[in-house]
Protein backbone atom coordinates (compact mmCIF):
# COMPACT_ATOMS: atom_id res chain seq x y z
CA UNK A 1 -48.35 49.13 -103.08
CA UNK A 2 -45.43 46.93 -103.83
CA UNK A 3 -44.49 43.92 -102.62
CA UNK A 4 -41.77 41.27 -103.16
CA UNK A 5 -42.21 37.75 -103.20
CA UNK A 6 -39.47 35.26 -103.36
CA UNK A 7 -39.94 31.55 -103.67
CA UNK A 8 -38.22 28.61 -104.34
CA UNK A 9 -39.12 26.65 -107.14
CA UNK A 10 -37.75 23.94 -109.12
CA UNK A 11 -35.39 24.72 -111.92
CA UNK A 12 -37.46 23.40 -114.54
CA UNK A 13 -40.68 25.36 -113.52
CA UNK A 14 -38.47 28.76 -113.71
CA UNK A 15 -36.78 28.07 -116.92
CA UNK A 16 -40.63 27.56 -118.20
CA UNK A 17 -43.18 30.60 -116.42
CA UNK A 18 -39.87 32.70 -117.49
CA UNK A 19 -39.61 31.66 -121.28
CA UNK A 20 -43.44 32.49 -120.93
CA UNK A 21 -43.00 35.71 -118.94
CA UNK A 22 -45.15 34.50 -115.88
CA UNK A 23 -42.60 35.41 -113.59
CA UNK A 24 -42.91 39.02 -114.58
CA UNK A 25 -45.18 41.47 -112.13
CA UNK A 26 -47.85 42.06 -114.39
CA UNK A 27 -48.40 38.19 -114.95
CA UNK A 28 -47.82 36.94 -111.54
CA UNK A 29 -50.31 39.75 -110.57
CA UNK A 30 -52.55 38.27 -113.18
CA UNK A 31 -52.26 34.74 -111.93
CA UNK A 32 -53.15 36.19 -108.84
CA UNK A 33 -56.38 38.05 -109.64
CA UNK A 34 -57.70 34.84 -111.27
CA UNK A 35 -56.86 32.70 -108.47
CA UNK A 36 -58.75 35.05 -106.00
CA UNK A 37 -61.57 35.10 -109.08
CA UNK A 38 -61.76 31.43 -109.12
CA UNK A 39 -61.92 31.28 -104.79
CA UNK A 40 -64.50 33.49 -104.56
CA UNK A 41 -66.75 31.84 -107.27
CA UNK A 42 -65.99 28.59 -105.14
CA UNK A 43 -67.39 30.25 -102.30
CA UNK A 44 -70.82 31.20 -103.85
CA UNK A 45 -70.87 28.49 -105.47
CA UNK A 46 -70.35 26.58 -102.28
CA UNK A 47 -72.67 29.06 -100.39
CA UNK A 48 -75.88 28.05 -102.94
CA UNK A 49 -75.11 24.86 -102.19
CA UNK A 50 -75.43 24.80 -99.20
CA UNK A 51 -78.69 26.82 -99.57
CA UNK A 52 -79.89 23.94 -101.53
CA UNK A 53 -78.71 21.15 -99.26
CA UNK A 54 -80.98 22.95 -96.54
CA UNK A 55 -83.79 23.20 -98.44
CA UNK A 56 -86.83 20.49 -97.11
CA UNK A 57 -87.96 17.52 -99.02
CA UNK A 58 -86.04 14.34 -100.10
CA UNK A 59 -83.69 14.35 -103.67
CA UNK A 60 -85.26 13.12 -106.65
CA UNK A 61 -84.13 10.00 -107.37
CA UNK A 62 -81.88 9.49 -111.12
CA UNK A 63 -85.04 8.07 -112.34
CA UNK A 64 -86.84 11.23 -111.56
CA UNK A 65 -84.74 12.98 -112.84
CA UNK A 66 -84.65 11.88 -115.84
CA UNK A 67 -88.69 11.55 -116.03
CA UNK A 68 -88.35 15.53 -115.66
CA UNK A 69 -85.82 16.08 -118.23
CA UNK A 70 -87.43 13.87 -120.79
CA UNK A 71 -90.82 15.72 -119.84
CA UNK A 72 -89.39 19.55 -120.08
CA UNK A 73 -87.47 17.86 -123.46
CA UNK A 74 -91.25 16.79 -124.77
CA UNK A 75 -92.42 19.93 -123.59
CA UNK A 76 -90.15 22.32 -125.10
CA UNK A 77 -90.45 20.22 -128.39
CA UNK A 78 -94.13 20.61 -128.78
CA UNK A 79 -93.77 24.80 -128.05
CA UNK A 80 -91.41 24.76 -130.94
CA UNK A 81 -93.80 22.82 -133.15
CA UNK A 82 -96.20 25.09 -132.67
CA UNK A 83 -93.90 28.06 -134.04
């Protein structure tokens, strides 16, 4: 399928994506397929969150947090001392 686009830009902007061959159909159609890449991983990413959001229970606080990731850290240390 083919399609044409036209858009106005400013000068600048041309003279640059065409010194760097964006505005050729294999590039633009490039930009494009990483754009729609990049939405799509927003909405997972988006979707798990809100997954999470809904899940019951309060959020640890930063202090918890941190309590955890020093423990795992202590934790993980001690497993490799053992190796």
């Amino acid at each position: 399928m083919s399609v044409t686009i036209q858009l106005d830009l400013p000068d600048a902007l041309v003279k640059e994506a065409r010194s760097n061959g964006l505005l050729e159909s294999a590039s633009v159609g490039e930009l494009l397929m990483a754009e729609l890449r990049r939405r799509r991983a927003a909405a997972t990413l988006n979707s798990v969150l809100e997954g999470i959001r809904g899940q019951p229970g309060t959020a640890l606080s930063p202090e918890e947090v941190n309590a955890e990731v020093k423990a795992a850290r202590k934790e993980r240390r001690v497993r490799e001392a053992r190796r």
